[in-house]
N, C-alpha and C. Protein backbone atom coordinates (compact mmCIF):
# COMPACT_ATOMS: atom_id res chain seq x y z
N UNK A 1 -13.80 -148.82 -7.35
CA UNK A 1 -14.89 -149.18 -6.46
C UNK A 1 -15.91 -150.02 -7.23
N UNK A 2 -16.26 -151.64 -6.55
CA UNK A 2 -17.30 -151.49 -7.10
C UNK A 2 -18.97 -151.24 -7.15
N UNK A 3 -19.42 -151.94 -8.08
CA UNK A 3 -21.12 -151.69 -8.17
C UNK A 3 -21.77 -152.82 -7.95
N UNK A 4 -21.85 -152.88 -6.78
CA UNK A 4 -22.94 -154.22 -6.63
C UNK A 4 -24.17 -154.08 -7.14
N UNK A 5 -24.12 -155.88 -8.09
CA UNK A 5 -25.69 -156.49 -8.32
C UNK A 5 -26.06 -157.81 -8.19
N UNK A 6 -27.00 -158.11 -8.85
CA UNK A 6 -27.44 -159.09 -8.98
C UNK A 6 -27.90 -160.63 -9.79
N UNK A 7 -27.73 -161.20 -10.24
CA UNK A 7 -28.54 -162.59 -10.89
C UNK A 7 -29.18 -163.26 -10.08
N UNK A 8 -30.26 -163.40 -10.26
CA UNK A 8 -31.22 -165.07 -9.96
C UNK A 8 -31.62 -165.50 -11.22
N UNK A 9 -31.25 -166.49 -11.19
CA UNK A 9 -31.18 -167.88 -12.60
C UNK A 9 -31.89 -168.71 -11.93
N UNK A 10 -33.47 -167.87 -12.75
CA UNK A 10 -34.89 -169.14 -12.52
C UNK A 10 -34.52 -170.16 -12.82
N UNK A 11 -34.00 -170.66 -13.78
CA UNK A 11 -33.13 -172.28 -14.26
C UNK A 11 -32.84 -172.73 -13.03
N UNK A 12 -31.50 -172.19 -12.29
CA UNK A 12 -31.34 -173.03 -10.96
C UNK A 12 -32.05 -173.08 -9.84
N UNK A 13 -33.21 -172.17 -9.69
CA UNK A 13 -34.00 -171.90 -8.67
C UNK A 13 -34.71 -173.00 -8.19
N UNK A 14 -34.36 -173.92 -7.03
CA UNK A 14 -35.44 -174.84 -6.91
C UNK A 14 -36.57 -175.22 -5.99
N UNK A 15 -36.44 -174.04 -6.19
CA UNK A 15 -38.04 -173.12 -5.29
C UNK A 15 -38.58 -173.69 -3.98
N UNK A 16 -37.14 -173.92 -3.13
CA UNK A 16 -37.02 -174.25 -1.73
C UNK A 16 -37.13 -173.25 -0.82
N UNK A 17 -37.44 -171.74 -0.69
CA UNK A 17 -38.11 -170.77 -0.34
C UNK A 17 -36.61 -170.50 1.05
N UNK A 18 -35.01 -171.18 0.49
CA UNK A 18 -34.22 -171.06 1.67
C UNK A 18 -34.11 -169.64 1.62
N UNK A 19 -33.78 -168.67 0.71
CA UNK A 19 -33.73 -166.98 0.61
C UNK A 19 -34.11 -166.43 1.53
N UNK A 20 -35.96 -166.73 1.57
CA UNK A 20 -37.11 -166.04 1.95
C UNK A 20 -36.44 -166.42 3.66
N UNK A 21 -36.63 -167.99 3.96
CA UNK A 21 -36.07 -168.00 5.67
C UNK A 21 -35.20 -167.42 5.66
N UNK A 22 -33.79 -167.75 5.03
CA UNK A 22 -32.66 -167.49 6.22
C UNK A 22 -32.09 -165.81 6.04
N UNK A 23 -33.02 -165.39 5.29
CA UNK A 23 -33.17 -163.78 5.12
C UNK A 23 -33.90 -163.56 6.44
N UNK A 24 -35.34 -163.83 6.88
CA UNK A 24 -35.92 -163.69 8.09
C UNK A 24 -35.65 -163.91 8.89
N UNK A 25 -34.58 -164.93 9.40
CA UNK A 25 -34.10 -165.62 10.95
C UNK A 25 -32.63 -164.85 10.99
N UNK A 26 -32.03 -164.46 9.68
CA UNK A 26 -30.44 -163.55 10.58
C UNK A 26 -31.19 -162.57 10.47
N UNK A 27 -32.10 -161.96 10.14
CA UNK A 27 -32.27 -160.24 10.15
C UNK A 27 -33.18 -159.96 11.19
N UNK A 28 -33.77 -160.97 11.70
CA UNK A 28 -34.94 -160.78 12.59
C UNK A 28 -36.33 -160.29 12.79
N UNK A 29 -36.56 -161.27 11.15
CA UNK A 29 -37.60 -160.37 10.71
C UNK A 29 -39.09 -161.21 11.02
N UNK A 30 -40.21 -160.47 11.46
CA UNK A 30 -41.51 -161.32 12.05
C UNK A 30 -42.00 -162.30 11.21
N UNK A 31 -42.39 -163.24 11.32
CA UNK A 31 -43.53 -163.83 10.02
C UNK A 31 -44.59 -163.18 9.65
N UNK A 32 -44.17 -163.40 8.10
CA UNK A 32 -44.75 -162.16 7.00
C UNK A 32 -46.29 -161.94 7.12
N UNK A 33 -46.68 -162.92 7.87
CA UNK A 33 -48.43 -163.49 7.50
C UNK A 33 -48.70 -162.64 9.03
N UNK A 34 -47.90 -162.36 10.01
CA UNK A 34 -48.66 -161.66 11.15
C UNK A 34 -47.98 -160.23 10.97
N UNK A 35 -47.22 -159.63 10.45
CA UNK A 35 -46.36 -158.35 10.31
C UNK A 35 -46.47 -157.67 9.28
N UNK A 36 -46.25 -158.64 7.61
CA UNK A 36 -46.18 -157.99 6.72
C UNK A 36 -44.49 -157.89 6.24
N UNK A 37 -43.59 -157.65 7.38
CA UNK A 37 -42.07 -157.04 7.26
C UNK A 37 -41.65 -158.63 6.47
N UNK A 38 -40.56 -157.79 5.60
CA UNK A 38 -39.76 -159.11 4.92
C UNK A 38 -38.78 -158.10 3.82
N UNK A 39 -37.38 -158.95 3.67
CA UNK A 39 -36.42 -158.03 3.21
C UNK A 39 -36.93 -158.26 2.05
N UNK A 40 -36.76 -160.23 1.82
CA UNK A 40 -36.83 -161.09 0.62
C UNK A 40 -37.97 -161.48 0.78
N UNK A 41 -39.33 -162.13 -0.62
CA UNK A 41 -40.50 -162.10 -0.30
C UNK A 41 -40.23 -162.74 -1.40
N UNK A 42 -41.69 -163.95 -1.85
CA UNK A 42 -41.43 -165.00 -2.86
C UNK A 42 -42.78 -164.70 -3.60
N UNK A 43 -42.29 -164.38 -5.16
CA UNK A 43 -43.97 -164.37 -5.73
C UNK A 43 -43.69 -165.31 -6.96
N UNK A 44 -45.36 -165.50 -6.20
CA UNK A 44 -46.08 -166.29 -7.55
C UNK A 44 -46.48 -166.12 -9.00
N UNK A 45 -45.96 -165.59 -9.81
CA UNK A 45 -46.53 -165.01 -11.19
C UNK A 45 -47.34 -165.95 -11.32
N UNK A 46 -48.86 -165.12 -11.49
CA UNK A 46 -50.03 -165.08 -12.07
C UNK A 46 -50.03 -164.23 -13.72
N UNK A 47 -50.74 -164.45 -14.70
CA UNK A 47 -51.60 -166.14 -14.92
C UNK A 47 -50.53 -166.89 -14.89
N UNK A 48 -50.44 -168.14 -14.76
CA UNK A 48 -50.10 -169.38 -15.07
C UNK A 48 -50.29 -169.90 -16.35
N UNK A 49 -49.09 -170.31 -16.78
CA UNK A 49 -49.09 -170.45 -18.40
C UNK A 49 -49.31 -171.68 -18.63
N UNK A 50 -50.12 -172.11 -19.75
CA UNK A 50 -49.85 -173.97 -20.67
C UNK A 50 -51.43 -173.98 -20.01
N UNK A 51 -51.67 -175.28 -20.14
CA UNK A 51 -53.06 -175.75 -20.39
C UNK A 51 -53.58 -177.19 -19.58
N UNK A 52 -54.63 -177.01 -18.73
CA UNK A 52 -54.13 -178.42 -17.79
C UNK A 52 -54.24 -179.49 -18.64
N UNK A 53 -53.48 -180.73 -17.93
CA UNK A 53 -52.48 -180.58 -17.29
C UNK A 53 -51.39 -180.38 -17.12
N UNK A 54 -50.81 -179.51 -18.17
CA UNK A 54 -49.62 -178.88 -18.48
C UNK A 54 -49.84 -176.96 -17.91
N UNK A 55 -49.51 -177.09 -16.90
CA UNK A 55 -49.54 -175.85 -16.43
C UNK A 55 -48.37 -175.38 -15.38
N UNK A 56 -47.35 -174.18 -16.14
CA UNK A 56 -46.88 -173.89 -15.43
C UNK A 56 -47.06 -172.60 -14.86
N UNK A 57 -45.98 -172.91 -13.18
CA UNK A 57 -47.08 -171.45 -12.46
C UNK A 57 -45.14 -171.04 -12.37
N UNK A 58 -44.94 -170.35 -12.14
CA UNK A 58 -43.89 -169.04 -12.10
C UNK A 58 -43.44 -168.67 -10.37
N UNK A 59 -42.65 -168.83 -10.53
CA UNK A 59 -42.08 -168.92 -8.89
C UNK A 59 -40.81 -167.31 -8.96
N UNK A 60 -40.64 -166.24 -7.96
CA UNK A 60 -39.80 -165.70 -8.57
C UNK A 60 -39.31 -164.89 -7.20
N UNK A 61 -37.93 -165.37 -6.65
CA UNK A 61 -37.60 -164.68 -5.56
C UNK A 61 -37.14 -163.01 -5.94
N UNK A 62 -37.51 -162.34 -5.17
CA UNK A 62 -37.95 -161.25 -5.51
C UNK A 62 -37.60 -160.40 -4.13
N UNK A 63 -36.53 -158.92 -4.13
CA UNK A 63 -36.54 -158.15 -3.04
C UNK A 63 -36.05 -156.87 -3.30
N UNK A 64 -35.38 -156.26 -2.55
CA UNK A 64 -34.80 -154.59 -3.30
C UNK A 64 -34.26 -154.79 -4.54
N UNK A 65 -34.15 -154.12 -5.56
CA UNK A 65 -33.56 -154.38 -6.95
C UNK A 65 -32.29 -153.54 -6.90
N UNK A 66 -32.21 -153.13 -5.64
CA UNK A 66 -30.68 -152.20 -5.49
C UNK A 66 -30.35 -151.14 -6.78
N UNK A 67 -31.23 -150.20 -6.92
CA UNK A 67 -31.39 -149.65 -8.43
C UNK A 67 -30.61 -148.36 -8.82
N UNK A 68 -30.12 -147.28 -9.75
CA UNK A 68 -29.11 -147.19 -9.71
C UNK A 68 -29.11 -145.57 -9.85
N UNK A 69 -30.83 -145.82 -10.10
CA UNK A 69 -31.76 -144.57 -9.62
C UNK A 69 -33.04 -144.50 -9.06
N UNK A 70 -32.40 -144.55 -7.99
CA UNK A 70 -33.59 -145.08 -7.02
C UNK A 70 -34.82 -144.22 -6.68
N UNK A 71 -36.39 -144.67 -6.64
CA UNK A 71 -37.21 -143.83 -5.93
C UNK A 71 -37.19 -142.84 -4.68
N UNK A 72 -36.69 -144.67 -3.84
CA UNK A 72 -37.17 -144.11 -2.55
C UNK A 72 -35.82 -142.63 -2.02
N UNK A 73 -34.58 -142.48 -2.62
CA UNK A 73 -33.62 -141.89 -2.08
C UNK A 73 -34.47 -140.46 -2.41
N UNK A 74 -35.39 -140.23 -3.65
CA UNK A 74 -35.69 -138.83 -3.91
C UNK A 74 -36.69 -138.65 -3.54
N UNK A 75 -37.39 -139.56 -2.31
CA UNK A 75 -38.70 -138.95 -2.16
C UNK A 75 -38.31 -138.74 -0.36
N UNK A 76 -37.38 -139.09 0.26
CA UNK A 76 -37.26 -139.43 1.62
C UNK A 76 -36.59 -138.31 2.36
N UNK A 77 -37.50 -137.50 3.34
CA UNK A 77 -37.31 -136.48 3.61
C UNK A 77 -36.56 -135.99 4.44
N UNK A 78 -35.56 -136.84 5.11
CA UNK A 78 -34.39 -136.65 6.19
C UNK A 78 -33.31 -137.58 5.88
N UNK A 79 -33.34 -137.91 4.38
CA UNK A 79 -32.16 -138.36 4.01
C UNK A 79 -31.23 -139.75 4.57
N UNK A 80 -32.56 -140.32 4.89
CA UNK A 80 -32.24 -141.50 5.53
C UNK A 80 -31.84 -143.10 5.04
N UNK A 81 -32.25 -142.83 3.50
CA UNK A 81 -31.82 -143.96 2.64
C UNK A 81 -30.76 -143.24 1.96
N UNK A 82 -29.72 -144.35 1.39
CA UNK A 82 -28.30 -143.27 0.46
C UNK A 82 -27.61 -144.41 -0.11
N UNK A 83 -27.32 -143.79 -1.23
CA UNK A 83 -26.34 -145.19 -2.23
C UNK A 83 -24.36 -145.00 -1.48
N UNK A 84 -24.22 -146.45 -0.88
CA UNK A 84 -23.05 -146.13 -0.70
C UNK A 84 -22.43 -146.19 -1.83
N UNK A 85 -20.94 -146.01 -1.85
CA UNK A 85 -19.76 -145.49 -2.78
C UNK A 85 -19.60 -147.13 -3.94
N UNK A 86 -20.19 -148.14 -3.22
CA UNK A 86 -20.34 -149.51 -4.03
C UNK A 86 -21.60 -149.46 -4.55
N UNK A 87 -22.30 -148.66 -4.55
CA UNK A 87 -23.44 -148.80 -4.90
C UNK A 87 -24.73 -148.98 -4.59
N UNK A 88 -24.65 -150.13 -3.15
CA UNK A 88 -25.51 -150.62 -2.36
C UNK A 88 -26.51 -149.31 -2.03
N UNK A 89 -27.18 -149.71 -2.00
CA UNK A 89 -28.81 -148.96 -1.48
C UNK A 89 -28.73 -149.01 0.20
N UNK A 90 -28.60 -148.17 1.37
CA UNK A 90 -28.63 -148.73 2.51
C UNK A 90 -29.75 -147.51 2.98
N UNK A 91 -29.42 -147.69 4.36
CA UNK A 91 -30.49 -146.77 5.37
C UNK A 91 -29.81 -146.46 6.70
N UNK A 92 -30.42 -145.81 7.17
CA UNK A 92 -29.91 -144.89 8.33
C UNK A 92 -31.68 -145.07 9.50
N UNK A 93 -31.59 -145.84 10.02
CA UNK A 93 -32.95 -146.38 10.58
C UNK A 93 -32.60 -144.96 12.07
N UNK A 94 -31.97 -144.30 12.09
CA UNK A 94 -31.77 -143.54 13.21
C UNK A 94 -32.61 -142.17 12.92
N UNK A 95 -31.97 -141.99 11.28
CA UNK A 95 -32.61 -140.44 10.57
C UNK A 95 -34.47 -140.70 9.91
N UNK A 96 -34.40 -141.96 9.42
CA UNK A 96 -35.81 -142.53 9.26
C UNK A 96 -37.19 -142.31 10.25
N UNK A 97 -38.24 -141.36 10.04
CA UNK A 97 -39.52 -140.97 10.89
C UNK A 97 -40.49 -141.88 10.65
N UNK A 98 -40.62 -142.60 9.48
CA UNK A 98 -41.77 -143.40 9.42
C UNK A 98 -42.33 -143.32 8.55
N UNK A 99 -41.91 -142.18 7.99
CA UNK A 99 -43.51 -141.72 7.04
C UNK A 99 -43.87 -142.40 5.98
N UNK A 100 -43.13 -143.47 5.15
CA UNK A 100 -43.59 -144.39 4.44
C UNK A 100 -43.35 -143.37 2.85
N UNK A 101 -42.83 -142.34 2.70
CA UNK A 101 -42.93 -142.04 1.18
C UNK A 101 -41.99 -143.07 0.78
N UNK A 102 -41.03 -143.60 0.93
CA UNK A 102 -40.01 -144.38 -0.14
C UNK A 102 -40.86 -145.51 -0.27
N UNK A 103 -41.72 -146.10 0.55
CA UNK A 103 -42.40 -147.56 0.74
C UNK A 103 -43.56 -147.36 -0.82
N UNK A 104 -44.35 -146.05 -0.42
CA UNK A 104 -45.16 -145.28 -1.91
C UNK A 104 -44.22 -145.38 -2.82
N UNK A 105 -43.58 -144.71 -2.83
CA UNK A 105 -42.33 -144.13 -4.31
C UNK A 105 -41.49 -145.58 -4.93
N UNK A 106 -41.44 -146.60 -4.49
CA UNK A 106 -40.50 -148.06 -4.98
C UNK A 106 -41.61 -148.60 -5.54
N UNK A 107 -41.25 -148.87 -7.40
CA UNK A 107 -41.99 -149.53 -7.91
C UNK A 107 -42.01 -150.72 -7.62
N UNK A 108 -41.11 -151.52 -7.20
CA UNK A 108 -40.76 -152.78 -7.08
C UNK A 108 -41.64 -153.32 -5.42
N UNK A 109 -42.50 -152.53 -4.50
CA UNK A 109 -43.02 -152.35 -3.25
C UNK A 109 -41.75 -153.39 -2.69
N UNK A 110 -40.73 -152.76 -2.61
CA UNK A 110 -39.80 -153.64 -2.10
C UNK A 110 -39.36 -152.98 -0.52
N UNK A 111 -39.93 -152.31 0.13
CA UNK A 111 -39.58 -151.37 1.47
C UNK A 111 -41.35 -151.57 2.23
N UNK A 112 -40.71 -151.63 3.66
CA UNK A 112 -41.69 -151.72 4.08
C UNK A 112 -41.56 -151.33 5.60
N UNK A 113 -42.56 -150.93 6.12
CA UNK A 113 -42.62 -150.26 7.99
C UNK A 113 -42.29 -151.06 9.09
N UNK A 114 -41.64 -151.11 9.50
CA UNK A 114 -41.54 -152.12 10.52
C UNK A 114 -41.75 -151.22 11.83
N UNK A 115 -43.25 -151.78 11.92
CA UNK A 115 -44.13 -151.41 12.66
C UNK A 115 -43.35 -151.16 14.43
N UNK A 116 -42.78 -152.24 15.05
CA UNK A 116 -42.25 -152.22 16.19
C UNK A 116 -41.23 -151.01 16.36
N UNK A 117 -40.14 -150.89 15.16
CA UNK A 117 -39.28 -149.83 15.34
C UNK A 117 -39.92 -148.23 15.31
N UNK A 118 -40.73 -148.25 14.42
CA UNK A 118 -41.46 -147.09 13.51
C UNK A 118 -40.62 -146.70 12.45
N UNK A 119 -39.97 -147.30 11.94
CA UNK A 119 -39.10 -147.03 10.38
C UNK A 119 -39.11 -147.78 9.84
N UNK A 120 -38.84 -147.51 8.46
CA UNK A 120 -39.19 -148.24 7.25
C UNK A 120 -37.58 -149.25 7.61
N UNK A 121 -38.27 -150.17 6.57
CA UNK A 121 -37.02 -150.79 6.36
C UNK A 121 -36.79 -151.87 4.52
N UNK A 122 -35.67 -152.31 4.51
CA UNK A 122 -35.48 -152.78 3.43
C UNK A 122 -34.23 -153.74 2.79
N UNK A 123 -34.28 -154.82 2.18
CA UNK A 123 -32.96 -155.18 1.86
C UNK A 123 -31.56 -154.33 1.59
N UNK A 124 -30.57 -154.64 2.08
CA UNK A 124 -29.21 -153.58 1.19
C UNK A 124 -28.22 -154.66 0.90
N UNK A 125 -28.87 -155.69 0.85
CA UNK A 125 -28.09 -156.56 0.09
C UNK A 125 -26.56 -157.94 1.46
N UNK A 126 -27.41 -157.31 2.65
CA UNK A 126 -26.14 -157.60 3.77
C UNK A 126 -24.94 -157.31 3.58
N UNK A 127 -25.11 -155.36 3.36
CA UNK A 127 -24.05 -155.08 3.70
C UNK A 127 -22.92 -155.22 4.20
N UNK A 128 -23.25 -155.71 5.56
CA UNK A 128 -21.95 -155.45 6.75
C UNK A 128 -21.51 -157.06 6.34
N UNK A 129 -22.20 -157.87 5.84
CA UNK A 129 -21.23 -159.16 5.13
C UNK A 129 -20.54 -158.90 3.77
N UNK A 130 -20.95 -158.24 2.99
CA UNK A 130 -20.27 -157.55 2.08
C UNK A 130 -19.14 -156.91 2.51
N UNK A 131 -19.16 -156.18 3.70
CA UNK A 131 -18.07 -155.21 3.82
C UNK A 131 -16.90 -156.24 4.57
N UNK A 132 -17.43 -157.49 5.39
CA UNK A 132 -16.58 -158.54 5.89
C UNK A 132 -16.16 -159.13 4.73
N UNK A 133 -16.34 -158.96 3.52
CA UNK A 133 -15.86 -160.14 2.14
C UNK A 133 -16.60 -161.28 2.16
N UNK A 134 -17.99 -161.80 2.62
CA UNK A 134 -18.39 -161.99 2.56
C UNK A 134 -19.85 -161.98 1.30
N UNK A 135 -20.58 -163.73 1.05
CA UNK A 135 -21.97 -163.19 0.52
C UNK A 135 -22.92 -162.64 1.48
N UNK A 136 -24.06 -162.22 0.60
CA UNK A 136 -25.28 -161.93 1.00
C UNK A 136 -25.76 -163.27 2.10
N UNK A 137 -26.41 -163.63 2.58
CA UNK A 137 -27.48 -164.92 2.97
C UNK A 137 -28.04 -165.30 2.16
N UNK A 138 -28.71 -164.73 1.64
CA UNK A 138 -29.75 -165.47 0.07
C UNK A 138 -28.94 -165.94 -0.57
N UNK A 139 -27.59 -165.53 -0.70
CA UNK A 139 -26.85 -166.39 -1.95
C UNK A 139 -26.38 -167.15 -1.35
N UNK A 140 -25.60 -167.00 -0.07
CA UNK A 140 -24.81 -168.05 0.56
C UNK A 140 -25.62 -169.26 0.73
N UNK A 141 -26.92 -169.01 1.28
CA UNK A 141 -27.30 -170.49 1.83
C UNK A 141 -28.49 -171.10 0.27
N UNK A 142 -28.40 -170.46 -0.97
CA UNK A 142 -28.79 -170.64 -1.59
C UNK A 142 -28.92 -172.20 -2.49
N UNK A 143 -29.95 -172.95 -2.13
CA UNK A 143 -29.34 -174.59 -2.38
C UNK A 143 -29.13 -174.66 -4.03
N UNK A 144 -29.67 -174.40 -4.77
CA UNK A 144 -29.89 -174.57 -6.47
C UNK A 144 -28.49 -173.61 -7.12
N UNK A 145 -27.81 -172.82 -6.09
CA UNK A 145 -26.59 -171.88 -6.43
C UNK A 145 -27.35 -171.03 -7.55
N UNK A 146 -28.36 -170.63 -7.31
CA UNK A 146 -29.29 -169.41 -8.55
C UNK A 146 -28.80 -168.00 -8.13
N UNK A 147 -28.26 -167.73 -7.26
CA UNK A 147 -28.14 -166.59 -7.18
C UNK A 147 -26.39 -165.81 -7.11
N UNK A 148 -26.05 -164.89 -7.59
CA UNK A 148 -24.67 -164.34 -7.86
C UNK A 148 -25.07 -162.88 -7.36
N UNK A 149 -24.03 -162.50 -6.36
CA UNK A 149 -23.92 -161.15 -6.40
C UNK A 149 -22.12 -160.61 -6.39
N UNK A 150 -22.43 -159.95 -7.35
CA UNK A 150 -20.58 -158.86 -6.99
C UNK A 150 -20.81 -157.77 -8.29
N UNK A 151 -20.04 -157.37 -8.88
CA UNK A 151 -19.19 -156.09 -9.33
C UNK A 151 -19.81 -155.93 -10.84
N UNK A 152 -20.77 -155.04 -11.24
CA UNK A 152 -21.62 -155.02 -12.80
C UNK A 152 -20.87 -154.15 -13.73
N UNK A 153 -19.44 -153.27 -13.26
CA UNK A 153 -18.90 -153.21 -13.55
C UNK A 153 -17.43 -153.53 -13.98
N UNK A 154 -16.98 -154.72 -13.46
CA UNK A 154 -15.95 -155.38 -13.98
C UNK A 154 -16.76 -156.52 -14.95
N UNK A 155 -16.34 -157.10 -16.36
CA UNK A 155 -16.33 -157.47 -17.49
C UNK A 155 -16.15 -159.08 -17.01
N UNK A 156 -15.33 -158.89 -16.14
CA UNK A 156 -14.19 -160.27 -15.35
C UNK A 156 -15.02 -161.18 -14.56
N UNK A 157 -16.37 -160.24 -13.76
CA UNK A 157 -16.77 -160.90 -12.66
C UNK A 157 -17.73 -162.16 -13.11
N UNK A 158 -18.09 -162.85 -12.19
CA UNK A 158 -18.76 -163.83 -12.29
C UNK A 158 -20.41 -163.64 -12.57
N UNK A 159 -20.65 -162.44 -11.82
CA UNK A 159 -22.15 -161.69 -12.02
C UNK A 159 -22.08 -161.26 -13.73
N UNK A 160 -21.41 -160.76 -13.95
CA UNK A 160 -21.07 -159.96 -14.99
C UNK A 160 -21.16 -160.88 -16.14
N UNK A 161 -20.20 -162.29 -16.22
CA UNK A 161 -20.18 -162.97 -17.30
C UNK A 161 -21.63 -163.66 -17.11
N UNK A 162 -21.99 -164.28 -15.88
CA UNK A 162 -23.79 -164.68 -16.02
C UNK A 162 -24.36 -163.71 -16.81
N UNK A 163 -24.56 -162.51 -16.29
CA UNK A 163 -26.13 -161.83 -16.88
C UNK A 163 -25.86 -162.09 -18.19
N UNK A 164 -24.49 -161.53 -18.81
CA UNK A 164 -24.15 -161.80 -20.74
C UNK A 164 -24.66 -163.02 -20.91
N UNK A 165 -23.74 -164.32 -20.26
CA UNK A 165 -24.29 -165.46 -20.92
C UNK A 165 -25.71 -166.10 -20.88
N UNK A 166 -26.67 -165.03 -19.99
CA UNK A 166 -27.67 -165.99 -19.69
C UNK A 166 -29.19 -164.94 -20.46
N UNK A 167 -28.10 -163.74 -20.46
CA UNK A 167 -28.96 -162.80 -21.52
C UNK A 167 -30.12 -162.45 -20.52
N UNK A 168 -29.72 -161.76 -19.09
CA UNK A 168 -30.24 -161.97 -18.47
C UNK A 168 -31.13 -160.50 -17.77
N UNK A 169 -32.07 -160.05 -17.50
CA UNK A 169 -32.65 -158.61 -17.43
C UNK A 169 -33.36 -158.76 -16.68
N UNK A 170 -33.09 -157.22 -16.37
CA UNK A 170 -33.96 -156.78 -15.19
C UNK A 170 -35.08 -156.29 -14.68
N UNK A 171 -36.36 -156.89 -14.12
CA UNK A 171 -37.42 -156.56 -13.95
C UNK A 171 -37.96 -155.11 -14.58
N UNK A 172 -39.35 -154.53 -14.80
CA UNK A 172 -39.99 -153.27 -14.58
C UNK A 172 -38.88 -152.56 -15.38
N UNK A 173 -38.01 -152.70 -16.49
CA UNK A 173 -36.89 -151.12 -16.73
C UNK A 173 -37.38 -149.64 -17.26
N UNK A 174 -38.61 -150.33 -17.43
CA UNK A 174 -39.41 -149.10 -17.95
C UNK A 174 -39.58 -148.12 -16.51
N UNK A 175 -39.83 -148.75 -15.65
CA UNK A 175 -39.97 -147.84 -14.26
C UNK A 175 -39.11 -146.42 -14.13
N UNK A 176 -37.52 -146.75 -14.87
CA UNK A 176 -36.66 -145.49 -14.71
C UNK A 176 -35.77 -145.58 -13.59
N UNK A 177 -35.82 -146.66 -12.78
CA UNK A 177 -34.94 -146.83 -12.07
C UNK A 177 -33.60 -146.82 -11.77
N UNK A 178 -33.24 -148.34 -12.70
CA UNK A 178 -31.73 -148.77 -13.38
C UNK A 178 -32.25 -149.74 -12.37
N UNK A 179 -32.90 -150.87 -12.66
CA UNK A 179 -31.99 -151.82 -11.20
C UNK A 179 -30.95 -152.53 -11.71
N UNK A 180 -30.74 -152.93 -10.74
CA UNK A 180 -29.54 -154.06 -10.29
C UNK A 180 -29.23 -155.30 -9.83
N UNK A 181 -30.78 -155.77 -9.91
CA UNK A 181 -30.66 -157.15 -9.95
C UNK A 181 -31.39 -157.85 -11.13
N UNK A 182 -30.72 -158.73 -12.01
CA UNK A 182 -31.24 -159.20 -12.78
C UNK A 182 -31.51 -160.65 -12.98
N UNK A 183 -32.86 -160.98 -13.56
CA UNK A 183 -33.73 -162.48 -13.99
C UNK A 183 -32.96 -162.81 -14.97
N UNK A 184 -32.65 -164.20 -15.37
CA UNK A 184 -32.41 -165.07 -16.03
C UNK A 184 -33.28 -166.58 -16.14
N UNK A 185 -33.90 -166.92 -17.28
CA UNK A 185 -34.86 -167.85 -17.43
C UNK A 185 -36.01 -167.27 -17.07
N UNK A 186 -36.31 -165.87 -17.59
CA UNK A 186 -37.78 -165.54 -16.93
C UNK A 186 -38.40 -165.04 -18.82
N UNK A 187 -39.88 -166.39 -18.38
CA UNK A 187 -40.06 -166.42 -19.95
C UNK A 187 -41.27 -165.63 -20.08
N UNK A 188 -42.03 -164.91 -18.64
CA UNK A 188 -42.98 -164.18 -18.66
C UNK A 188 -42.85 -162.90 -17.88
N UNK A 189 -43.64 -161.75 -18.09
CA UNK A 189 -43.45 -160.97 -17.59
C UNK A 189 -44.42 -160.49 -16.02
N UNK A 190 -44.02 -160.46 -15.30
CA UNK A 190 -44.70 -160.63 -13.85
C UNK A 190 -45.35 -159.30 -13.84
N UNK A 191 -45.84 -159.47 -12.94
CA UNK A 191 -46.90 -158.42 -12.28
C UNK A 191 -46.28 -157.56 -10.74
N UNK A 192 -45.74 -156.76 -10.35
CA UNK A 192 -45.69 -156.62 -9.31
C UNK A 192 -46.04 -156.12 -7.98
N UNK A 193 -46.57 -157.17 -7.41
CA UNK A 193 -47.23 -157.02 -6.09
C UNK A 193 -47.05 -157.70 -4.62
């Protein structure tokens, strides 16, 4: 079985924000600026490094870290988030009340309420395209090809030989998590908010 993860290779990223849409238009998610809801969400790392006019600012697509010990599964009180047998992080929006502890408990504030349903909600990586053999959306329609997802346990895979060759790690590890998606070309350390 495997363990799905992740790479985004800031190198290829060319900060065309396609993730952030075509994550929002198949999932059906509101615009972020009147709702808040968003699977995938784009931050800006602050400060901004170099000196004008040499200043660079930090661009960094950013969403569930699919982690491998997750917050939100041990704080959620009807058992409504659960790692499937690949690994994926999913949800059960049926058993989900609202109450927002996993949204508190994720260092990464990667979960969020979707106010209309009354349950939380969150990336799982587009499962049910995963389970068709299919990519994610973020990777598929990904123009700069920065992003890889498949198997962190096969040696063989394509995810697998990126993160080695690109020496590539994963946000917050101090958090205790494990995630599962990992930065490549990230020469500062972000803030997350």
């Amino acid at each position: 079985m495997p363990r799905y993860g992740m790479l985004i290779d800031l190198s290829q990223c060319v900060r065309c924000r396609t993730c952030y849409v075509v994550c929002k238009v198949m999932h059906n998610i509101p615009n972020q600026f009147e709702s808040g809801q968003r699977y995938a969400r784009l931050n800006f790392i602050e400060p901004e490094v170099g000196k004008y006019p040499d200043v660079k600012r930090h661009f960094l697509p950013f969403h569930c870290m699919q982690c491998d010990d997750p917050a939100c599964i041990k704080v959620c009180p009807e058992d409504a988030i659960f790692r499937r047998k690949d690994g994926i992080i999913d949800f059960d929006s049926e058993k989900c009340i609202g109450c927002e502890a996993c949204v508190e408990a994720c260092p990464y504030q990667a979960r969020y309420l979707n106010e209309e349903a009354g349950t939380v909600d969150a990336c799982n990586f587009c499962a049910e395209r995963i389970d068709a053999g299919l990519r994610p959306w973020c990777v598929e329609r990904c123009l700069g090809q920065a992003m890889i997802v498949g198997d962190l346990d096969d040696p063989a895979s394509e995810v697998s030989k990126a993160i080695k060759r690109t020496k590539a790690k994963p946000l917050s590890p101090e958090s205790g998590t494990h995630p599962k998606v990992y930065y490549a070309s990230l020469d500062v350390t972000p803030k997350i908010a």
